[in-house]
Protein backbone atom coordinates (compact mmCIF):
# COMPACT_ATOMS: atom_id res chain seq x y z
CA UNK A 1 14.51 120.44 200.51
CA UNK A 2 10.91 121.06 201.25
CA UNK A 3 8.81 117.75 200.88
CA UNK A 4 5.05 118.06 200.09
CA UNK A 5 2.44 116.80 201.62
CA UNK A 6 -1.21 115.60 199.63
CA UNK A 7 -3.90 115.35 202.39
CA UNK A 8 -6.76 114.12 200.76
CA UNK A 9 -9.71 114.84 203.40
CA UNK A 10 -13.41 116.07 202.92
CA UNK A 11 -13.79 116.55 206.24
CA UNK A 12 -13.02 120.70 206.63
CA UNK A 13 -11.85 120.61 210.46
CA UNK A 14 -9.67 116.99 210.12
CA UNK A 15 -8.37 119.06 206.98
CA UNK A 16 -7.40 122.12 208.30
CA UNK A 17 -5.70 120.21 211.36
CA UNK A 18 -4.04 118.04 209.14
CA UNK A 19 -2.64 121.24 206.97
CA UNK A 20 -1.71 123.76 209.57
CA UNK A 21 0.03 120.84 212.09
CA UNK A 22 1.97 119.39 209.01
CA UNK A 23 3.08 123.21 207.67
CA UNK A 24 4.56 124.01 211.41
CA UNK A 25 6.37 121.13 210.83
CA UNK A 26 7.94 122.68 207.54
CA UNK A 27 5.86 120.29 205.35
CA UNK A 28 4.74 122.09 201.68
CA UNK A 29 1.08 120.78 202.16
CA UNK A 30 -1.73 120.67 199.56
CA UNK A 31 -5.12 119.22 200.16
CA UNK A 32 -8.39 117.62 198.33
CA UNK A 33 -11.37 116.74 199.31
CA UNK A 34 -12.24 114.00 196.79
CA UNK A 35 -10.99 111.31 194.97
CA UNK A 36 -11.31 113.45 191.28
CA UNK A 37 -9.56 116.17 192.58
CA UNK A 38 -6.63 114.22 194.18
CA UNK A 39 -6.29 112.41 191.05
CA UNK A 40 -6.31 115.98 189.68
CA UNK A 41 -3.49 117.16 191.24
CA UNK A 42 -1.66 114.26 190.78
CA UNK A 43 -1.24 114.44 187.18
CA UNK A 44 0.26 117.86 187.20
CA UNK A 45 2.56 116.83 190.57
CA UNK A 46 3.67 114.26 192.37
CA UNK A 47 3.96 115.14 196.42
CA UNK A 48 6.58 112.95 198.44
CA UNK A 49 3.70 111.45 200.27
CA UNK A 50 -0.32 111.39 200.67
CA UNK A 51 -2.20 111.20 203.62
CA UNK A 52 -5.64 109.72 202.70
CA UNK A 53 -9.54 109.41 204.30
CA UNK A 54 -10.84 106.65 202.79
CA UNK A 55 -15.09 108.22 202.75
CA UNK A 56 -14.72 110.47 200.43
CA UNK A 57 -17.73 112.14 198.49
CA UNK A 58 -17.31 110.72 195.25
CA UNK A 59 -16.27 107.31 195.80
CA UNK A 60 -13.87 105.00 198.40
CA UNK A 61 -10.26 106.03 199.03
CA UNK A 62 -9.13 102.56 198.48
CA UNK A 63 -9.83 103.01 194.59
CA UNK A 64 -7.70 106.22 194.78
CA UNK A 65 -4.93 103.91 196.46
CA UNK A 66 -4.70 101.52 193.48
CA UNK A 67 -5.20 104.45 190.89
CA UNK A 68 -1.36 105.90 192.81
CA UNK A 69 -0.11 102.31 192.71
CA UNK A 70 -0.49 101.53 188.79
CA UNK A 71 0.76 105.37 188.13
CA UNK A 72 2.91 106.52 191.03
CA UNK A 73 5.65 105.21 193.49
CA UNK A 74 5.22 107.52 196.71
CA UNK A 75 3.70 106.56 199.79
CA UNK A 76 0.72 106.16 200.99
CA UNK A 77 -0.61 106.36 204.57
CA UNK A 78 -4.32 106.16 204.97
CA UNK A 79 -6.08 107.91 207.96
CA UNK A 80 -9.74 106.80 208.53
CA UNK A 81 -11.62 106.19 211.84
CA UNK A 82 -12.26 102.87 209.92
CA UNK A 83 -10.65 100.07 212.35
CA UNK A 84 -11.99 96.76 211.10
CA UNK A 85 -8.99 94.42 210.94
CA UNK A 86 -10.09 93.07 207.19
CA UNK A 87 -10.61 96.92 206.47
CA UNK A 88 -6.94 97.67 207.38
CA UNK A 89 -5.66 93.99 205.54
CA UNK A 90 -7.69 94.80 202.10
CA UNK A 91 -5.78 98.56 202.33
CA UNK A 92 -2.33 97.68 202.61
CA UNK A 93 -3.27 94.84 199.85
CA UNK A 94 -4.19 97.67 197.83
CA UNK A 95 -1.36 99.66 198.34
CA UNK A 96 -1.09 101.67 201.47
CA UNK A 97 1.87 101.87 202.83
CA UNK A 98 0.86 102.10 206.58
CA UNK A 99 -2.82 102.35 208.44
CA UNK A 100 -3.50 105.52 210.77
CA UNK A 101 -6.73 104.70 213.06
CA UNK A 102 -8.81 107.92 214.31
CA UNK A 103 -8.16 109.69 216.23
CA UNK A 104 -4.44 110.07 216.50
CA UNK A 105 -1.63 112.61 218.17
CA UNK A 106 0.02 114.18 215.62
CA UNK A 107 3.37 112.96 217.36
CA UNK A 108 2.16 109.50 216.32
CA UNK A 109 1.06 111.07 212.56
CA UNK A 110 4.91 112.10 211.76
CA UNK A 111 6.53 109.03 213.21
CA UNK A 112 4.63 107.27 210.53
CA UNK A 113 5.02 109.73 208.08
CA UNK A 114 8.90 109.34 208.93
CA UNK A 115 8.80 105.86 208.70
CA UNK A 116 6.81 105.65 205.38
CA UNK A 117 9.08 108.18 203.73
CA UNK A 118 12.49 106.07 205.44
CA UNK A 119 11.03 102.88 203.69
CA UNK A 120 10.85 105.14 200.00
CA UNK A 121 14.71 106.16 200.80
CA UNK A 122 14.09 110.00 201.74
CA UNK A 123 14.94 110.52 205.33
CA UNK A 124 13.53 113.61 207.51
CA UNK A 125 15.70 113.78 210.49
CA UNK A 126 13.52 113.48 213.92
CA UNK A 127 16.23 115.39 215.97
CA UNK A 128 15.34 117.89 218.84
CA UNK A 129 14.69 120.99 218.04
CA UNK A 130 14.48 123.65 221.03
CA UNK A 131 14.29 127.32 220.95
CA UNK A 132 15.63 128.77 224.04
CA UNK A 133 15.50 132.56 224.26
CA UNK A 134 15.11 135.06 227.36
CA UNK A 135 13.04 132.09 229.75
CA UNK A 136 11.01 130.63 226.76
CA UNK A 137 11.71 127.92 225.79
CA UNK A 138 10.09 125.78 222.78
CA UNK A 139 10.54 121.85 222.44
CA UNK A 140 8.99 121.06 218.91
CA UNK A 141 9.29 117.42 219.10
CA UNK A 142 7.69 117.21 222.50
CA UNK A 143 5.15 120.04 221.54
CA UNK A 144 5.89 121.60 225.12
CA UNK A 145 6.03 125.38 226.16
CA UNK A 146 7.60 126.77 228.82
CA UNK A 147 8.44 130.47 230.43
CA UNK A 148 10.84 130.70 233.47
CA UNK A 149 10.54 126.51 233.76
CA UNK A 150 6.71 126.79 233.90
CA UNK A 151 4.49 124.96 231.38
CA UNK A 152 2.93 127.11 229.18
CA UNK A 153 -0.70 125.64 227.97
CA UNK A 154 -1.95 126.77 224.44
CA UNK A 155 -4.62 125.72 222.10
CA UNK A 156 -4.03 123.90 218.81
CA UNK A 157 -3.84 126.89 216.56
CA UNK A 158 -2.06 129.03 219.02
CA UNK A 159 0.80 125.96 218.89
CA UNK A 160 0.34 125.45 215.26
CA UNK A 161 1.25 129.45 215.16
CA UNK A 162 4.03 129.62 217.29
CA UNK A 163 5.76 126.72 216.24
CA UNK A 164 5.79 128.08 212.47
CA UNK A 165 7.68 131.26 213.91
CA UNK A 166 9.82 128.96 215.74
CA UNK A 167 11.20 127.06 212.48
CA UNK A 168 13.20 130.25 211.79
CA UNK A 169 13.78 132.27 214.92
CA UNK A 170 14.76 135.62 213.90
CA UNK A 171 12.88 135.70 210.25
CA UNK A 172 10.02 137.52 209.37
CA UNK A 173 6.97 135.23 208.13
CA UNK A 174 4.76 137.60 206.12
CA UNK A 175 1.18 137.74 207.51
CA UNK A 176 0.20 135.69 204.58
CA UNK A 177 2.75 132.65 204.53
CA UNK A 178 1.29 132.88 208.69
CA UNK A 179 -2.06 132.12 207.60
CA UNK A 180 -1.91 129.91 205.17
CA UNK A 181 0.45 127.46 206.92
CA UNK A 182 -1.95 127.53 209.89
CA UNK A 183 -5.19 128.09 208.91
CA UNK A 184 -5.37 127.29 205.07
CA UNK A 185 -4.84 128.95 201.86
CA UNK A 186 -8.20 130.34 201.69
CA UNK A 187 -7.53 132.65 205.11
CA UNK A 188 -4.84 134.57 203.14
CA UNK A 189 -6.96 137.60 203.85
CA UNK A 190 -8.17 137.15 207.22
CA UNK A 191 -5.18 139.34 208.92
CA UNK A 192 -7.61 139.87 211.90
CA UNK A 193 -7.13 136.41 213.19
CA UNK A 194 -3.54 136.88 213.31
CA UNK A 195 -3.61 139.70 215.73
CA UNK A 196 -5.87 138.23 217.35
CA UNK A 197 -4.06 134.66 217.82
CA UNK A 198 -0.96 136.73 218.36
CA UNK A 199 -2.42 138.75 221.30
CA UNK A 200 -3.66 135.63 223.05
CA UNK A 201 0.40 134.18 222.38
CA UNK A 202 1.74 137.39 224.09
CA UNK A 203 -0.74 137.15 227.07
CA UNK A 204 0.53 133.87 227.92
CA UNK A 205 4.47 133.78 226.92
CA UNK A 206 5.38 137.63 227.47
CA UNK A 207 6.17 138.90 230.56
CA UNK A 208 4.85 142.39 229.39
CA UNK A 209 2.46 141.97 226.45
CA UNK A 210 2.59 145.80 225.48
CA UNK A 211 6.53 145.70 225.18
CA UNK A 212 7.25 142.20 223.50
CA UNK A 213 10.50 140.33 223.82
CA UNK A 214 9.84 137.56 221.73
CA UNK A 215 7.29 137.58 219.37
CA UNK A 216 7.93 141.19 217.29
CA UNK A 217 6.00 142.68 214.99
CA UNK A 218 7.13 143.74 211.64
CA UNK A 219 4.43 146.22 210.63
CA UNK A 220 2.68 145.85 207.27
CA UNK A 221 4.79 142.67 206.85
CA UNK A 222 4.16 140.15 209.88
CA UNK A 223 5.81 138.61 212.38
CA UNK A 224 9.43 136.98 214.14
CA UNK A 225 10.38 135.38 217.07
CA UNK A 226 13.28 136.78 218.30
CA UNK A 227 16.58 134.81 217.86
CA UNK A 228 17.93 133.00 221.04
């Protein structure tokens, strides 16, 4: 079962973040960017969780945490680079489930999801997952990289992208499943950035970028990693 995800964030780069780390994760993730359109979307769905900013244009998140608690029984975690003690106190009076200062890993973001979700009865297992295939080798719970035993270091999106491949080692992920788990639903169309991400990946994890051994293109459709 795929659990969903509401991240409800106005800010369009703590958004995006927020979206493509929680989809390589295998999180179904929708987003807002105001207290009227999360309440929106929660009418016509309830996700297993929401992640919430409390400065949001059209009012304070805190009012969209007692709206969910007279209507709704998920959890909520609030994420705000609010860290006033009282701020955090009046929060979880509201509501919240659990407090998430700015900034944060995103290690430390799915513990707490984990526990918040534990404490609703839904468990989502925390066990290892490695990919091992040909010298790579992918940790997703550490986030770590490595080809032939050496670290392998890679920006945020180039992670975000590789780790979504590495969910299903061996399947094809259509260009645009690729980038709308990592960059957002609105880059469905944007196929150049995923040659261009994926160009940068092969540079740095294949030993011969022109003849790929791990990450393989399916043409017109997108992309695999190749099964260990």
């Amino acid at each position: 079962m795929t659990l969903q995800v509401l991240v409800v964030e106005d800010d369009r780069e703590i958004r995006t973040l927020l979206q493509s780390s929680l989809a390589a994760e295998g999180f179904e993730v929708r987003t807002a960017v105001s207290v009227s359109e999360a309440s929106a979307l929660l009418r016509h769905a309830q996700p297993d969780i929401v992640l919430l900013d409390l400065g949001l244009p059209d009012g304070d998140g805190a009012d969209l945490v007692r709206d969910i608690r007279r209507h709704h029984n998920l959890p909520v975690l609030v994420v705000s680079a609010r860290h006033q003690e009282a701020e955090k106190v009046k929060l979880l009076d509201a509501g919240a489930d659990d407090f998430l200062t700015k900034p944060f890993s995103v290690g430390e973001l799915l513990a707490r999801i984990r526990v918040s979700l534990r404490h609703r009865g839904t468990t989502v297992d925390p066990s290892t997952r490695v990919h091992e295939h040909a010298g790579l080798r992918i940790d997703l719970d550490a986030r770590r990289v490595t080809v032939d035993g050496d670290a392998v270091h890679l920006t945020p999106t180039e992670y975000n992208l590789l780790a979504r491949l590495a969910r299903h080692p061996g399947k094809v992920v259509t260009h645009r499943q690729l980038l709308s788990d990592v960059w957002g639903p609105e880059f469905t169309e944007h196929t150049h950035y995923l040659r261009l991400y994926m160009g940068q990946l092969r540079a740095k994890i294949e030993r011969d970028p022109a003849e790929p051994r791990h990450l393989l293109t399916e043409t017109g459709v997108g992309y695999r990693l190749a099964a260990g």
